[in-house]
PDB file of N, CA and C in Angstrom:
ATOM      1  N   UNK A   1      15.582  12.686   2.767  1.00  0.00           N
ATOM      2  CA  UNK A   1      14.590  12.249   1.804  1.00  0.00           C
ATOM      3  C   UNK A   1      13.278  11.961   2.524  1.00  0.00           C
ATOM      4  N   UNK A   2      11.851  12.589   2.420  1.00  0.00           N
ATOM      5  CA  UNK A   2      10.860  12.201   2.469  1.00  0.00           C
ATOM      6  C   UNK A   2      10.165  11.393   1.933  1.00  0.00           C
ATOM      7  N   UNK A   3       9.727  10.604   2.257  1.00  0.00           N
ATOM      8  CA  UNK A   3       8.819   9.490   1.095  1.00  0.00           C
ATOM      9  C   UNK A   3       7.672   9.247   1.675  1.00  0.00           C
ATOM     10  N   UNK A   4       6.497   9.551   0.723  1.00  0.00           N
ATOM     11  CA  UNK A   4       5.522   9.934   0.494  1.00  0.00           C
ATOM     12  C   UNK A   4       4.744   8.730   1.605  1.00  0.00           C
ATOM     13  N   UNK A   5       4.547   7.719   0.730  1.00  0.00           N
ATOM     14  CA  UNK A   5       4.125   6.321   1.952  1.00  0.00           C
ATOM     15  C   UNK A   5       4.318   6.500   3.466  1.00  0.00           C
ATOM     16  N   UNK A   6       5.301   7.330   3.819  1.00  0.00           N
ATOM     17  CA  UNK A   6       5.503   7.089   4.922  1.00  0.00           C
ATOM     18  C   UNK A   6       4.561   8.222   5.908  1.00  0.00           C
ATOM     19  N   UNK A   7       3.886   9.143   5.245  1.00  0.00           N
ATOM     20  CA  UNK A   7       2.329   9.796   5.274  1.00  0.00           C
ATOM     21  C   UNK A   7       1.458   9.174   5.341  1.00  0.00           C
ATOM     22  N   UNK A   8       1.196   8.240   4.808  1.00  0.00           N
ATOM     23  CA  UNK A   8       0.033   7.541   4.385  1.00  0.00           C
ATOM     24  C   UNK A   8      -0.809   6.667   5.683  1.00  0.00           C
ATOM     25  N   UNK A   9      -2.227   6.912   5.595  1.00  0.00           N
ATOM     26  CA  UNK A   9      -2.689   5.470   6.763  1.00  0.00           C
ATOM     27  C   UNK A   9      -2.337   4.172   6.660  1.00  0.00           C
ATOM     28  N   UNK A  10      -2.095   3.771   7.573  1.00  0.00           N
ATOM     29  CA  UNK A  10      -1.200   2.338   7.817  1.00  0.00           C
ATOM     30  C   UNK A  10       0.460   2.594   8.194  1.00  0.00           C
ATOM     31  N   UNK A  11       0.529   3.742   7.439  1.00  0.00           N
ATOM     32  CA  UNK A  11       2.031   3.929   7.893  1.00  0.00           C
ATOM     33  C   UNK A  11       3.006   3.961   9.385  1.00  0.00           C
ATOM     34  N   UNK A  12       3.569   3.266  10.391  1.00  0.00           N
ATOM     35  CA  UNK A  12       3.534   3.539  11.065  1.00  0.00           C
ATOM     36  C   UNK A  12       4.185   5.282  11.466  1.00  0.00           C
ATOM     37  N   UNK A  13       3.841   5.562  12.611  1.00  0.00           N
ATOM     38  CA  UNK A  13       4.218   6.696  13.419  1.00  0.00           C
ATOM     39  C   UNK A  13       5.436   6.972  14.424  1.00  0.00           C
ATOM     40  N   UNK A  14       5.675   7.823  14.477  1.00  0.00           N
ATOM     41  CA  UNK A  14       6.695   8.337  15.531  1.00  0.00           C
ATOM     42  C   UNK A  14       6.283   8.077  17.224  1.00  0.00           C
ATOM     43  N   UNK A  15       5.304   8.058  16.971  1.00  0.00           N
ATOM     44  CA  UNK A  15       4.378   7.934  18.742  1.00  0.00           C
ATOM     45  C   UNK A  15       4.068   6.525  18.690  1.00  0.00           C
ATOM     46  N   UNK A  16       4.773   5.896  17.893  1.00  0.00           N
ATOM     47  CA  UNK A  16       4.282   4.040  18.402  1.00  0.00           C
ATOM     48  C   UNK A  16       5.703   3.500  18.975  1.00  0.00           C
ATOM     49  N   UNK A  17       5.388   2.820  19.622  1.00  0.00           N
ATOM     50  CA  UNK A  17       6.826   1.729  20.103  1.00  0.00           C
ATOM     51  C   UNK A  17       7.222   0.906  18.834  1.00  0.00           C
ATOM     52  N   UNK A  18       8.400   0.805  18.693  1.00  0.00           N
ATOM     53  CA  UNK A  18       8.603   0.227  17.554  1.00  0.00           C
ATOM     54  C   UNK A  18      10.688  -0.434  17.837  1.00  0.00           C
ATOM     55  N   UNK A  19      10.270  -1.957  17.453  1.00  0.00           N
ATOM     56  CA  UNK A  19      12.014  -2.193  18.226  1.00  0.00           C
ATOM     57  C   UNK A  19      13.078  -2.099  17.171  1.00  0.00           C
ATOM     58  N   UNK A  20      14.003  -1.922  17.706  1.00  0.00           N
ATOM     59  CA  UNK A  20      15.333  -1.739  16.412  1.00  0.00           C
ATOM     60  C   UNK A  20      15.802  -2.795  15.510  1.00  0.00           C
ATOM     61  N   UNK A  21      15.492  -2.740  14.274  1.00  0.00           N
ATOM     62  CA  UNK A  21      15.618  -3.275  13.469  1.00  0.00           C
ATOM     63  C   UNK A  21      14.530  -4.159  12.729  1.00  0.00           C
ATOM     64  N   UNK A  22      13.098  -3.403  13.260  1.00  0.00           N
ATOM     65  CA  UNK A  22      11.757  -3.720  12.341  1.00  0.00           C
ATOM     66  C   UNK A  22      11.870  -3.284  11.430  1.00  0.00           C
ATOM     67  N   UNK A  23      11.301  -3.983  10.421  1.00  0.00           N
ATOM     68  CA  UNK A  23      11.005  -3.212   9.164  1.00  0.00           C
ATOM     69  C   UNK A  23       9.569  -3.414   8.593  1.00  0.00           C
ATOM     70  N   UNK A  24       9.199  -2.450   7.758  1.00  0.00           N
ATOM     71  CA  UNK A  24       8.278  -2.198   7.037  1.00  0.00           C
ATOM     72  C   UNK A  24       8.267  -1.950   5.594  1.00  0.00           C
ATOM     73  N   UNK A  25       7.680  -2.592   5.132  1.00  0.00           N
ATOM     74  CA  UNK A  25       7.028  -1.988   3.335  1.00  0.00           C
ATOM     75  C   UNK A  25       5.566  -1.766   2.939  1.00  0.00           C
ATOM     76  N   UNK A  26       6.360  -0.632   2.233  1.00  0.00           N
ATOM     77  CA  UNK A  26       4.942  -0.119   2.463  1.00  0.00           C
ATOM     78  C   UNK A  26       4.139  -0.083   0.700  1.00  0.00           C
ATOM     79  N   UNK A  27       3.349   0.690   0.519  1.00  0.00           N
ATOM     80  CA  UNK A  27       2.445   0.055  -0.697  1.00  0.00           C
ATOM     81  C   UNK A  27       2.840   0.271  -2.136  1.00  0.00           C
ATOM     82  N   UNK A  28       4.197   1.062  -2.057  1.00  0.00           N
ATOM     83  CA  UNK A  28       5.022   1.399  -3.311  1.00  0.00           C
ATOM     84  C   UNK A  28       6.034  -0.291  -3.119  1.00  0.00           C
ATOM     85  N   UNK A  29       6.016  -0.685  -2.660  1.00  0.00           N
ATOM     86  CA  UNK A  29       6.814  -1.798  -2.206  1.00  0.00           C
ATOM     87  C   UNK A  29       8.734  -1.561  -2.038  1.00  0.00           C
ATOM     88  N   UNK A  30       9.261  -0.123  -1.612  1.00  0.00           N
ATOM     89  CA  UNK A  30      10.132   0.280  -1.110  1.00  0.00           C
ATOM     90  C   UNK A  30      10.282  -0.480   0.640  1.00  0.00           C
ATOM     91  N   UNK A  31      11.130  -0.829   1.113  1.00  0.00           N
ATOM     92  CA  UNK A  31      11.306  -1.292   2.164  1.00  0.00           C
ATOM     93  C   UNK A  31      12.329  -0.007   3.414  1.00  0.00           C
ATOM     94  N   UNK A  32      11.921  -0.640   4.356  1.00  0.00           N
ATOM     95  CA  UNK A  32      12.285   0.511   5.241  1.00  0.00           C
ATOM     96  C   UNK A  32      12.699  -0.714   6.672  1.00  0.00           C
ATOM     97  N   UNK A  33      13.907   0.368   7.475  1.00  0.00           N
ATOM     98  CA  UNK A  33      14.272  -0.621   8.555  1.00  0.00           C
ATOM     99  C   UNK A  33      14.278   0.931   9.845  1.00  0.00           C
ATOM    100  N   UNK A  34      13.733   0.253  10.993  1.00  0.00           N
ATOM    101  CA  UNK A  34      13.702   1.182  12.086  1.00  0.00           C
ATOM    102  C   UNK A  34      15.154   0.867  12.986  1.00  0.00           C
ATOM    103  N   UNK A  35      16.174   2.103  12.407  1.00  0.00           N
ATOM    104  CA  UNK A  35      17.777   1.976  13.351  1.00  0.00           C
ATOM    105  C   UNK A  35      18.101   3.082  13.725  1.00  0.00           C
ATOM    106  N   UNK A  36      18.961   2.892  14.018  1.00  0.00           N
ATOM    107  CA  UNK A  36      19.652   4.371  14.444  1.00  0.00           C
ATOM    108  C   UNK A  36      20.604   4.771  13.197  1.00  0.00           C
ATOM    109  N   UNK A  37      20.657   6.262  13.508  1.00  0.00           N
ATOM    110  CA  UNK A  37      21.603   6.703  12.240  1.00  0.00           C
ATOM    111  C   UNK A  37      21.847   8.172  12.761  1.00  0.00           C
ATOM    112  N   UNK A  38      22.165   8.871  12.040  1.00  0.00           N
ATOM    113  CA  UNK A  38      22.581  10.074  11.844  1.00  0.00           C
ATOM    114  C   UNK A  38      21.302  11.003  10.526  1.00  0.00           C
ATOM    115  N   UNK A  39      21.017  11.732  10.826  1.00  0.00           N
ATOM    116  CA  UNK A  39      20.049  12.677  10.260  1.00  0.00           C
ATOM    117  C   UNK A  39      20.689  13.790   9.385  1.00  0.00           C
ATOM    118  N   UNK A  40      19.699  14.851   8.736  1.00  0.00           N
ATOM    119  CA  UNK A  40      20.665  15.475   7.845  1.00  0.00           C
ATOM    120  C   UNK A  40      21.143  16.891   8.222  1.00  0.00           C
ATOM    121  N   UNK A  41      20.741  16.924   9.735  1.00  0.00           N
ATOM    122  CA  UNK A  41      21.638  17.914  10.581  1.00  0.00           C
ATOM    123  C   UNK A  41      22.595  17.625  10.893  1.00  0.00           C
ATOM    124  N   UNK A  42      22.712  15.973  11.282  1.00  0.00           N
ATOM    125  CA  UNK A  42      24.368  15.392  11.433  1.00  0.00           C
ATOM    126  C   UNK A  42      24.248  15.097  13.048  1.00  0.00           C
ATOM    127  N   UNK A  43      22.446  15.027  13.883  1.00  0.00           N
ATOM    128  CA  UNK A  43      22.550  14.305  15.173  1.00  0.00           C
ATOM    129  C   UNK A  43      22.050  12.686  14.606  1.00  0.00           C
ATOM    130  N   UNK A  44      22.674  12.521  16.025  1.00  0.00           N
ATOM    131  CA  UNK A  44      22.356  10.682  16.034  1.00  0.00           C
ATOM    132  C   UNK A  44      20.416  10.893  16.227  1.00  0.00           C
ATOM    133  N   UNK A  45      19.714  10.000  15.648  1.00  0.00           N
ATOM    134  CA  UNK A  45      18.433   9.810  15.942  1.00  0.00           C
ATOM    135  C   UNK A  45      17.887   8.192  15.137  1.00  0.00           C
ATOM    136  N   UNK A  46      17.262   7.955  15.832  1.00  0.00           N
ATOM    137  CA  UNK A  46      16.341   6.643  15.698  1.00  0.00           C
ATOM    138  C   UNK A  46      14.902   6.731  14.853  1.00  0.00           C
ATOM    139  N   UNK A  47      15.161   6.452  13.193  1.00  0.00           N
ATOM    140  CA  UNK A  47      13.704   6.446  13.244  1.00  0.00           C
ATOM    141  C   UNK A  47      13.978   5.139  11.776  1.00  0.00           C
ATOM    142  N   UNK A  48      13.231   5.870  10.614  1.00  0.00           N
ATOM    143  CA  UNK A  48      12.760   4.947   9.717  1.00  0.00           C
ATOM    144  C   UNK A  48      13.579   4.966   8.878  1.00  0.00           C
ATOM    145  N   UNK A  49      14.312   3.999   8.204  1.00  0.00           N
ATOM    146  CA  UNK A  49      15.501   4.708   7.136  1.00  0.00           C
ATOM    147  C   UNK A  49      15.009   3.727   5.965  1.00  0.00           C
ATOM    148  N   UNK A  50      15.611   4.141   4.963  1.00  0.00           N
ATOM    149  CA  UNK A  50      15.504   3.435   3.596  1.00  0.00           C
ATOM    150  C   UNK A  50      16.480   1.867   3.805  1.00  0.00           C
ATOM    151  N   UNK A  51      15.858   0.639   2.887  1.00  0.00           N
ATOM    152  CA  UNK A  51      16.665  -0.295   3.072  1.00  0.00           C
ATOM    153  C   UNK A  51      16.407  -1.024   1.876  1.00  0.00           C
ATOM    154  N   UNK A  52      17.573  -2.050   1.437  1.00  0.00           N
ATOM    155  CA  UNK A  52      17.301  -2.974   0.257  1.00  0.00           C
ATOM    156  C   UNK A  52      16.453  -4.483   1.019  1.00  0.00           C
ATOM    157  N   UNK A  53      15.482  -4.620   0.066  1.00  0.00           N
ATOM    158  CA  UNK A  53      14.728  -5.888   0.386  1.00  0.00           C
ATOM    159  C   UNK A  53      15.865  -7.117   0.954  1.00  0.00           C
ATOM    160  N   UNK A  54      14.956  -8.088   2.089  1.00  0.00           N
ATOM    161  CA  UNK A  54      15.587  -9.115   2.325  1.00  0.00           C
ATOM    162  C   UNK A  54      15.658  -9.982   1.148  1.00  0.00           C
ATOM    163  N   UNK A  55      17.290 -10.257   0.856  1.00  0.00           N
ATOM    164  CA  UNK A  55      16.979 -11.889   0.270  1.00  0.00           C
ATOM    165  C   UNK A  55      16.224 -12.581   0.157  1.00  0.00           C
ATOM    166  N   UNK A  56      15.671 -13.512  -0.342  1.00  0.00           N
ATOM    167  CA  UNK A  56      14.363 -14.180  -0.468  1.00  0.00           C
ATOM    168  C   UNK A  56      15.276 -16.039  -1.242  1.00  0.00           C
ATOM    169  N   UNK A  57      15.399 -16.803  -0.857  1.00  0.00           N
ATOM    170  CA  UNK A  57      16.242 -18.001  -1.593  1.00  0.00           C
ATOM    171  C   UNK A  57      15.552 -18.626  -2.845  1.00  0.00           C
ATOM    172  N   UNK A  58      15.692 -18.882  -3.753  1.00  0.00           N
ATOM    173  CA  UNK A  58      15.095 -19.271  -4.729  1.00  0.00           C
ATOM    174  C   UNK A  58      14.791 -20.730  -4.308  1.00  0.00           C
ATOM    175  N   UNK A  59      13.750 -21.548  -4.788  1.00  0.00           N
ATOM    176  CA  UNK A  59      12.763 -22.528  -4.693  1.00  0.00           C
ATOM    177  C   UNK A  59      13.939 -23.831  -5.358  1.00  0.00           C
ATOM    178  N   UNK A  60      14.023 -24.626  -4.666  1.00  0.00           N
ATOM    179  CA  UNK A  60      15.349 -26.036  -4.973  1.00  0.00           C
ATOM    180  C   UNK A  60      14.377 -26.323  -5.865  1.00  0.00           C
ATOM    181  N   UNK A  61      14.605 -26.584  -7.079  1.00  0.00           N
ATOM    182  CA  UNK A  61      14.744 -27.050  -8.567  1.00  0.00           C
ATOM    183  C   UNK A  61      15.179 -28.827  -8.418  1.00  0.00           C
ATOM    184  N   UNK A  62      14.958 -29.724  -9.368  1.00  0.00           N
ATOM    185  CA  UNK A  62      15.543 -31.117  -9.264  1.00  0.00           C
ATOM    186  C   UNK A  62      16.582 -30.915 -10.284  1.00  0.00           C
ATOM    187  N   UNK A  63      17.555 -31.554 -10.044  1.00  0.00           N
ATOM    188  CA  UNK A  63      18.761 -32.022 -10.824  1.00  0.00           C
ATOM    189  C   UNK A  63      19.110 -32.116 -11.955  1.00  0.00           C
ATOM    190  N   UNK A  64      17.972 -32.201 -12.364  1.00  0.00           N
ATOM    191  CA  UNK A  64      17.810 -32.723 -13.959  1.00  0.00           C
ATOM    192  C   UNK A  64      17.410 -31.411 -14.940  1.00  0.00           C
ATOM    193  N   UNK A  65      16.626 -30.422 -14.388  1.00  0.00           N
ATOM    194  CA  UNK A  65      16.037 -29.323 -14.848  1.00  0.00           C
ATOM    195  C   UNK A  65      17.481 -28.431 -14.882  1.00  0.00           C
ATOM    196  N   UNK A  66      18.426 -28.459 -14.159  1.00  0.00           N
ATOM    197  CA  UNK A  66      19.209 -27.816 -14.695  1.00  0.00           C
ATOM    198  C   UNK A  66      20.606 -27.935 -15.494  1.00  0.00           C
ATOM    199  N   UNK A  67      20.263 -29.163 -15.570  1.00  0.00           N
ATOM    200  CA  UNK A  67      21.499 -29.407 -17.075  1.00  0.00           C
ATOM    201  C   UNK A  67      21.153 -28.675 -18.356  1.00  0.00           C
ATOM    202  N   UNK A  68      22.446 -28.811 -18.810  1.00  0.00           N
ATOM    203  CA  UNK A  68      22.214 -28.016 -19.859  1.00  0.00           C
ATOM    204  C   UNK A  68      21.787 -28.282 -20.925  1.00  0.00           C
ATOM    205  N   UNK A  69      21.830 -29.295 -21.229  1.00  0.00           N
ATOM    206  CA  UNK A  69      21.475 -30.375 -22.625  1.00  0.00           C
ATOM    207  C   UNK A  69      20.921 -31.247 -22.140  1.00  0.00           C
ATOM    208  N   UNK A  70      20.327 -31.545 -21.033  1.00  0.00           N
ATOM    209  CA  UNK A  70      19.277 -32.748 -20.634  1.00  0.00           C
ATOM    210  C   UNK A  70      20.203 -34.029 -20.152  1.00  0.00           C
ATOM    211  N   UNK A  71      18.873 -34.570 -20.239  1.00  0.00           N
ATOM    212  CA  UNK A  71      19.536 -36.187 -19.943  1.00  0.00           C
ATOM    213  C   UNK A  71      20.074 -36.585 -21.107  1.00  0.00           C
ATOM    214  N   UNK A  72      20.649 -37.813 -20.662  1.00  0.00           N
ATOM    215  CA  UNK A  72      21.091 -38.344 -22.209  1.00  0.00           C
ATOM    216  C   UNK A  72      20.327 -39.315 -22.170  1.00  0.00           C
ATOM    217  N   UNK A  73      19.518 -39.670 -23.632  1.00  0.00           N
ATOM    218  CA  UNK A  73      18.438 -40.653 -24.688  1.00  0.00           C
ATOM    219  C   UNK A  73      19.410 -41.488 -24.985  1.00  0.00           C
ATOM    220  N   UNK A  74      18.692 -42.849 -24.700  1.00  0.00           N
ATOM    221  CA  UNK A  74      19.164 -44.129 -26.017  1.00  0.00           C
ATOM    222  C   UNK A  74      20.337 -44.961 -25.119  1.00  0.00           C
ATOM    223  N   UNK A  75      20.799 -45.804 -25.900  1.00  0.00           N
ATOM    224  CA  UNK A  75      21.572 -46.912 -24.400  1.00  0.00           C
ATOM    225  C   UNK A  75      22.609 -46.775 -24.562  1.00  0.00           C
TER     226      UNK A  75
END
């Protein structure tokens, strides 16, 4: 698979140093990780492969915001 971004200026290159397991996203906001793999001749080679975004943790919420029916009113 070619992807287009990875043409593009800013994109990095084949002629840069680059260490295993950088990644990049690029302006389609597809993410990419630099590993080793296997190619679609079937040799081992090192370059840019497709990847799913890092996790990201959702923002701690207080206690109360997530009940389901609230607090309880009245004495």
């Amino acid at each position: 698979m070619i992807h287009v971004c990875l043409q593009t200026e800013g994109a990095p290159t084949a002629d840069e140093e680059h260490e295993l397991g950088e990644r990049w996203v690029c302006a389609c906001g597809d993410n990419f990780v630099y590993r080793e793999g296997f190619n679609r001749a079937g040799f081992q080679s090192v370059e840019w492969w497709p990847a799913p975004p890092i996790p990201q943790p959702r923002a701690a919420k207080k206690a109360r915001r997530g009940l389901l029916f609230g607090p309880r009113k009245g004495s």
